[in-house]
PDB file of N, CA and C in Angstrom:
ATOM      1  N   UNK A   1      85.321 100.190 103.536  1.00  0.00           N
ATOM      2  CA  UNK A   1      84.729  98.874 103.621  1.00  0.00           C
ATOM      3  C   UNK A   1      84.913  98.165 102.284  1.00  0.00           C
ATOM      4  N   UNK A   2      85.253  96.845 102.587  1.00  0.00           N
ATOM      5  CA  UNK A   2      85.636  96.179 101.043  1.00  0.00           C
ATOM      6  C   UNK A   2      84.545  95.087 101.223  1.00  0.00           C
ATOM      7  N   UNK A   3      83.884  94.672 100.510  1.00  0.00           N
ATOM      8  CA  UNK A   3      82.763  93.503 100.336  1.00  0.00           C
ATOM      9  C   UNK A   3      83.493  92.169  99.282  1.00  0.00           C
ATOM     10  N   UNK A   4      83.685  91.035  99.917  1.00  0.00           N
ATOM     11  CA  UNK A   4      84.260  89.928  99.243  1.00  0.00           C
ATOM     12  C   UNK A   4      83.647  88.901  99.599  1.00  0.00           C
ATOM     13  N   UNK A   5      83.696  87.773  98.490  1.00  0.00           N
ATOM     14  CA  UNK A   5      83.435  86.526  98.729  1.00  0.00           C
ATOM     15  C   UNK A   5      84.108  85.229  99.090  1.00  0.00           C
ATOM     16  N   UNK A   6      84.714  85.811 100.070  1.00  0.00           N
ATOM     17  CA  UNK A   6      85.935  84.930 100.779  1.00  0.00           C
ATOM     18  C   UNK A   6      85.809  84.934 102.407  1.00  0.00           C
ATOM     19  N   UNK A   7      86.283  84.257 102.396  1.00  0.00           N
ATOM     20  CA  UNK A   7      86.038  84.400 104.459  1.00  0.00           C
ATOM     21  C   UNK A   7      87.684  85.095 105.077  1.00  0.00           C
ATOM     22  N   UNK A   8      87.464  86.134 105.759  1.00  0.00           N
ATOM     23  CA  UNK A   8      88.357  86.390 106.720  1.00  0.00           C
ATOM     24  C   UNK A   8      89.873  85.717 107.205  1.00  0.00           C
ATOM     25  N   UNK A   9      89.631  84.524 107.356  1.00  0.00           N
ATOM     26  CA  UNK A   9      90.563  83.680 107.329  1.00  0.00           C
ATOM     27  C   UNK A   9      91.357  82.839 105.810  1.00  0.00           C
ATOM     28  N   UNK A  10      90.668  83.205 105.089  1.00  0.00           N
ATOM     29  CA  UNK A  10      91.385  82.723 103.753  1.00  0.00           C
ATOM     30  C   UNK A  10      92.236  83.616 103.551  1.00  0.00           C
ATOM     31  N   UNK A  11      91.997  84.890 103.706  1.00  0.00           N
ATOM     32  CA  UNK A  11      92.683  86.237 102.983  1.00  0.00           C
ATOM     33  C   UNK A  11      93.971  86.302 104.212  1.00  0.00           C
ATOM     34  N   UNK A  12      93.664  86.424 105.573  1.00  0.00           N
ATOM     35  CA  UNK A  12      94.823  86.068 106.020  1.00  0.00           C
ATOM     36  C   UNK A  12      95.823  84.752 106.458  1.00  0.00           C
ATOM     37  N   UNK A  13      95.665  83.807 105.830  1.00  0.00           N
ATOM     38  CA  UNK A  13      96.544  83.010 105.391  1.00  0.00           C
ATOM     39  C   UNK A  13      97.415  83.902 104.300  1.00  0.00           C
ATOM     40  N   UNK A  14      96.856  84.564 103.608  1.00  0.00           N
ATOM     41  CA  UNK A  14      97.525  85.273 102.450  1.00  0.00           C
ATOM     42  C   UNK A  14      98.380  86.496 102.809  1.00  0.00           C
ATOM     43  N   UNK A  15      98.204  87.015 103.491  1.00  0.00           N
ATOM     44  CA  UNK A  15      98.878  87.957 104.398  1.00  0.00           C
ATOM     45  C   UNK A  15      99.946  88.092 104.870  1.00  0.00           C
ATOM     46  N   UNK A  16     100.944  89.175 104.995  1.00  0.00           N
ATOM     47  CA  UNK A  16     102.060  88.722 106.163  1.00  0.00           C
ATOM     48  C   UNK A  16     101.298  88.818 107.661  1.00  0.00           C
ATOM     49  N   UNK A  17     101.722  87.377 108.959  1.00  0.00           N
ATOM     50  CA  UNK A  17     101.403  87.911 110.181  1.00  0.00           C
ATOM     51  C   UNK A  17     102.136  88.773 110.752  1.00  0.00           C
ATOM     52  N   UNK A  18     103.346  89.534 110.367  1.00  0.00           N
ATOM     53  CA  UNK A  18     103.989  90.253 110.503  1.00  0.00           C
ATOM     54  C   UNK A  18     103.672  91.681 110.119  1.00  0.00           C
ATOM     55  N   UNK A  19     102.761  91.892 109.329  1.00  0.00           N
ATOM     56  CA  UNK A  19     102.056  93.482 109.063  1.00  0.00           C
ATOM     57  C   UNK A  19     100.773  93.084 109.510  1.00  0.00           C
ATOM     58  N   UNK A  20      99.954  92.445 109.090  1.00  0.00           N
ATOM     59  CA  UNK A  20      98.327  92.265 109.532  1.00  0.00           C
ATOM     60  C   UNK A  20      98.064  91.022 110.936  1.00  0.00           C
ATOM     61  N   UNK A  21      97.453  91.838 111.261  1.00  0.00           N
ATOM     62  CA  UNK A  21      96.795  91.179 112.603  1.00  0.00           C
ATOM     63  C   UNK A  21      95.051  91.237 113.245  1.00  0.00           C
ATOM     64  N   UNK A  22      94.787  89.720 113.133  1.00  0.00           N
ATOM     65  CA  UNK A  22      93.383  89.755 113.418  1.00  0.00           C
ATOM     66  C   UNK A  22      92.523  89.927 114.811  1.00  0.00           C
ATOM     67  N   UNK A  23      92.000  91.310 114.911  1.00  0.00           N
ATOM     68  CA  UNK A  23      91.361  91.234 116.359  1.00  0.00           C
ATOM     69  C   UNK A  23      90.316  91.116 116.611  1.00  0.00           C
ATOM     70  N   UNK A  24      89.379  90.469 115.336  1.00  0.00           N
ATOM     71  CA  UNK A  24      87.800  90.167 115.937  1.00  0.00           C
ATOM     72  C   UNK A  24      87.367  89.225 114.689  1.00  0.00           C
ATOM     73  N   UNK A  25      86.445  88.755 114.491  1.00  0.00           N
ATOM     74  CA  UNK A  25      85.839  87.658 113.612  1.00  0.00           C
ATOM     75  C   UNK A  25      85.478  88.571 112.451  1.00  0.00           C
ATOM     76  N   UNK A  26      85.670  89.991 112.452  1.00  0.00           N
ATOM     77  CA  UNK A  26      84.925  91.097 111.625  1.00  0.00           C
ATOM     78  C   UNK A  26      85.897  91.522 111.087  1.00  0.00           C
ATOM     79  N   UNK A  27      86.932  91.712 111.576  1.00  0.00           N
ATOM     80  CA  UNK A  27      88.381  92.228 111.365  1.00  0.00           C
ATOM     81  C   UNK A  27      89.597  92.160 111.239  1.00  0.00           C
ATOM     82  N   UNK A  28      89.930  92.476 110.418  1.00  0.00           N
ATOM     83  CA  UNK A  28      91.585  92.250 109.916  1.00  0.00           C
ATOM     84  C   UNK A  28      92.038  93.138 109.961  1.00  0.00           C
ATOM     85  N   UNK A  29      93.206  93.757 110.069  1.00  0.00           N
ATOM     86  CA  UNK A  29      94.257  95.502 110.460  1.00  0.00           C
ATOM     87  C   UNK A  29      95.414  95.246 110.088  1.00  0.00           C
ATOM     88  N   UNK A  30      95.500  96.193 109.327  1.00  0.00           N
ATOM     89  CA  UNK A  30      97.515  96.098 109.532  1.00  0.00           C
ATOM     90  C   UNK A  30      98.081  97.345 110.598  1.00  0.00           C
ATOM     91  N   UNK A  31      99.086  96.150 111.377  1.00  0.00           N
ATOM     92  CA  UNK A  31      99.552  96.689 112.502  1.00  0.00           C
ATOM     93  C   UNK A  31     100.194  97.928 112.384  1.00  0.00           C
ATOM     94  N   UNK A  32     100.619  98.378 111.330  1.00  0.00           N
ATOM     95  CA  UNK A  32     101.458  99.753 110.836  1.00  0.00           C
ATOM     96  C   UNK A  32     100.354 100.757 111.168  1.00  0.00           C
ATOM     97  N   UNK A  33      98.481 100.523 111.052  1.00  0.00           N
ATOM     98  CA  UNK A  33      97.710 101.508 110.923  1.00  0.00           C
ATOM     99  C   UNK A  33      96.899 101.888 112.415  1.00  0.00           C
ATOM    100  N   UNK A  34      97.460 100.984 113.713  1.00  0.00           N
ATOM    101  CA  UNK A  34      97.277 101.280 114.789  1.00  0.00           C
ATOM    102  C   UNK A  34      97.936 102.514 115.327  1.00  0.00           C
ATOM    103  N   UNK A  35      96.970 103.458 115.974  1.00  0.00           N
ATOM    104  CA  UNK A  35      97.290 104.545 116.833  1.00  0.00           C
ATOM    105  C   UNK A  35      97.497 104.516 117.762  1.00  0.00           C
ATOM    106  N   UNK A  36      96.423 103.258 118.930  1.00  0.00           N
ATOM    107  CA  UNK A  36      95.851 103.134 120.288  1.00  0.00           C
ATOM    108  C   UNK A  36      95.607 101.942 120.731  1.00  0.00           C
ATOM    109  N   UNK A  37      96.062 101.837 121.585  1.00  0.00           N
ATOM    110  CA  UNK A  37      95.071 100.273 121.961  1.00  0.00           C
ATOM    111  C   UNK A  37      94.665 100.616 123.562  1.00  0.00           C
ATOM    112  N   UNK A  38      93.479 100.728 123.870  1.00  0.00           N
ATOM    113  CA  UNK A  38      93.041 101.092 124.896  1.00  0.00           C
ATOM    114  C   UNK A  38      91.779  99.568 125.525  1.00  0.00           C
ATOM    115  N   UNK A  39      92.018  99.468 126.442  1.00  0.00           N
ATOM    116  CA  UNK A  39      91.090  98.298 127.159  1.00  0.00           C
ATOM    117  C   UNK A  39      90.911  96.714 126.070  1.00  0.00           C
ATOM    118  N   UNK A  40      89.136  97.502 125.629  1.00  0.00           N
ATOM    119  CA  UNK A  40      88.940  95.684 124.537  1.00  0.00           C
ATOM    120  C   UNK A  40      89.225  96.196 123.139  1.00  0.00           C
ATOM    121  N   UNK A  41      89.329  97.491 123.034  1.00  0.00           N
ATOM    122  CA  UNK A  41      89.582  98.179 121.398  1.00  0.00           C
ATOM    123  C   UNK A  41      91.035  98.495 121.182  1.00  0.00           C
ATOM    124  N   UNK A  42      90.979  98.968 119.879  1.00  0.00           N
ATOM    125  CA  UNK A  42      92.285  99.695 119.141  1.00  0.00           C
ATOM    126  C   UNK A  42      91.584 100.104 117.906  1.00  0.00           C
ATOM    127  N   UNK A  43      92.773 101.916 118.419  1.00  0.00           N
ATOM    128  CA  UNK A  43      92.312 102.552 117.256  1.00  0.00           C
ATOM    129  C   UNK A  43      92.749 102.600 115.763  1.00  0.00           C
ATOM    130  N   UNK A  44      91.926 103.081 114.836  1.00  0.00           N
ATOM    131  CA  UNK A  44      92.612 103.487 113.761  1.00  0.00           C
ATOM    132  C   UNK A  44      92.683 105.022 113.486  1.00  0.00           C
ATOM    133  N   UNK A  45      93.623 106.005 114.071  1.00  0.00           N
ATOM    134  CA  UNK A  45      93.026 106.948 113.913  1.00  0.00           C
ATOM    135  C   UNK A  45      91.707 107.807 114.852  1.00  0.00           C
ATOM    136  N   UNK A  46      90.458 107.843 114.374  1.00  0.00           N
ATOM    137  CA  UNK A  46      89.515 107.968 115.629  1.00  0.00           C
ATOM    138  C   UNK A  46      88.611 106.731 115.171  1.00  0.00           C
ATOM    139  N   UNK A  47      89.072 105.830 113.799  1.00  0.00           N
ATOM    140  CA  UNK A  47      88.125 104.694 114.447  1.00  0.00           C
ATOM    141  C   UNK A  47      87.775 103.867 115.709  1.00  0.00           C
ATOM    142  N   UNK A  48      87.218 103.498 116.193  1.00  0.00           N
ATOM    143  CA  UNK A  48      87.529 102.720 117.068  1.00  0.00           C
ATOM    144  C   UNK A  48      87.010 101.025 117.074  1.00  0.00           C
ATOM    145  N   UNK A  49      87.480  99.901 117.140  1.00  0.00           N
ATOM    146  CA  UNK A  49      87.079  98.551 116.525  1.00  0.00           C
ATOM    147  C   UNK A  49      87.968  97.923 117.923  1.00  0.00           C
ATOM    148  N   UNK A  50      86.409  96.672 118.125  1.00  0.00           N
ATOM    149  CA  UNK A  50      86.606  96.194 119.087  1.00  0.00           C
ATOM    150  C   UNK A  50      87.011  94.530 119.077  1.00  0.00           C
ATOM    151  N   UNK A  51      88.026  94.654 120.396  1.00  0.00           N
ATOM    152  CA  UNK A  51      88.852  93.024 120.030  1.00  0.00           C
ATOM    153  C   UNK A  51      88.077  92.109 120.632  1.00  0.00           C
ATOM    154  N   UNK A  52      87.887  91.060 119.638  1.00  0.00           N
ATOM    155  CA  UNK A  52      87.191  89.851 119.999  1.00  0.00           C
ATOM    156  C   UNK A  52      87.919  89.106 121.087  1.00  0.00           C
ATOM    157  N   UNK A  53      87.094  88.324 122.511  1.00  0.00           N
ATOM    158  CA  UNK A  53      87.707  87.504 123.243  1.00  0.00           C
ATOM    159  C   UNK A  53      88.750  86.642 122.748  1.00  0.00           C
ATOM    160  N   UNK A  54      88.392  86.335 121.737  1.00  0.00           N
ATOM    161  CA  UNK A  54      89.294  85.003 120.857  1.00  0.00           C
ATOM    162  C   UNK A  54      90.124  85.694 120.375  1.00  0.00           C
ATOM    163  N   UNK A  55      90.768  86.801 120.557  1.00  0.00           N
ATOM    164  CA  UNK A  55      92.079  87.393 119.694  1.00  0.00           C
ATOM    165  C   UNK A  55      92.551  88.473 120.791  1.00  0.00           C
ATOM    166  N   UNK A  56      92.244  88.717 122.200  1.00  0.00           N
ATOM    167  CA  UNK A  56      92.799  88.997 123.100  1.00  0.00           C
ATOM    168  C   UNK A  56      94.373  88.847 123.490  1.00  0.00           C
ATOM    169  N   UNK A  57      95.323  87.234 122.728  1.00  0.00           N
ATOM    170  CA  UNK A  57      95.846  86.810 123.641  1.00  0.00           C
ATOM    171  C   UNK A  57      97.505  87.377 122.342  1.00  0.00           C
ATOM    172  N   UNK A  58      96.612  87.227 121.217  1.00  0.00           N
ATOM    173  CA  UNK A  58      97.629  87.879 120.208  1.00  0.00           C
ATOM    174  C   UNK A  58      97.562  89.303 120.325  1.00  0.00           C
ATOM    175  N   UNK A  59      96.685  90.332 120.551  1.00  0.00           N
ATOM    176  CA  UNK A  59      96.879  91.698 120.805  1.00  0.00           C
ATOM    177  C   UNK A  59      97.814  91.745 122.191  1.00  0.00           C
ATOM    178  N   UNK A  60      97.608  91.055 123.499  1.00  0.00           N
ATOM    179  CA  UNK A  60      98.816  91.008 124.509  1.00  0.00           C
ATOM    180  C   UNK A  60     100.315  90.463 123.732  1.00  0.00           C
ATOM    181  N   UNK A  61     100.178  89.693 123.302  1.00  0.00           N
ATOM    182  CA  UNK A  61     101.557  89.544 122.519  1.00  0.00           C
ATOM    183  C   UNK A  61     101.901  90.722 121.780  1.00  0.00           C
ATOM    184  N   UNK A  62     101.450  91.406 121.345  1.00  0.00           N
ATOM    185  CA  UNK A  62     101.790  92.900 120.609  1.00  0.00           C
ATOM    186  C   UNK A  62     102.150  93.962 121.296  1.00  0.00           C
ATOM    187  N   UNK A  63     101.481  93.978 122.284  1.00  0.00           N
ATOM    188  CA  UNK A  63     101.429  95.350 123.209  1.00  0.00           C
ATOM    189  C   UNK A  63     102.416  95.042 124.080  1.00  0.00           C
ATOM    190  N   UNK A  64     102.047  93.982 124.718  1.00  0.00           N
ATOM    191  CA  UNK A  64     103.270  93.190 125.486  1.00  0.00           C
ATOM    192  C   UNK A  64     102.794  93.387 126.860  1.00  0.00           C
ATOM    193  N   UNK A  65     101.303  93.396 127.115  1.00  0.00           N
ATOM    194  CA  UNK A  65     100.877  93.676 127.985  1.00  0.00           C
ATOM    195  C   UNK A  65      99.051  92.880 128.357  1.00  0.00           C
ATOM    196  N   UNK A  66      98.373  93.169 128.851  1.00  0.00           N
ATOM    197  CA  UNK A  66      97.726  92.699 129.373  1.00  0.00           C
ATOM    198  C   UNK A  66      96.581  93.828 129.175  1.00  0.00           C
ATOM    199  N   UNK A  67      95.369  93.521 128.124  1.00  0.00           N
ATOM    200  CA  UNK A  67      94.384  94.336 127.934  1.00  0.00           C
ATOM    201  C   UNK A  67      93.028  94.863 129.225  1.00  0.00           C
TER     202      UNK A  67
END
């Protein structure tokens, strides 16, 4: 866990969208550190972190499928 005084969306503007990808208002990932993507989640490993409605439509663009 990293604690900053920036919002979520500042830091990925800064980002490549090409390694990091946002799947919830809580969360930012880089796509290299996905294991799983099962239903509304994806894993890291045995984390498990859940995709926000509002970022549903970019995780189908990834998977190439339909959550």
């Amino acid at each position: 866990m990293v604690i900053v005084r920036t919002s979520l969306k500042a830091i990925e503007t800064e980002l490549s969208p090409n390694k990091f990808i946002r799947i919830h208002k809580s969360y930012l990932i880089a796509i290299s550190a996905i294991t799983a993507v099962r239903k509304n989640c994806i894993f890291i490993k045995e984390m498990e972190l859940p995709v926000g409605e509002t970022f549903r439509n970019t995780i189908d663009r990834l998977t190439g499928k339909d959550l």
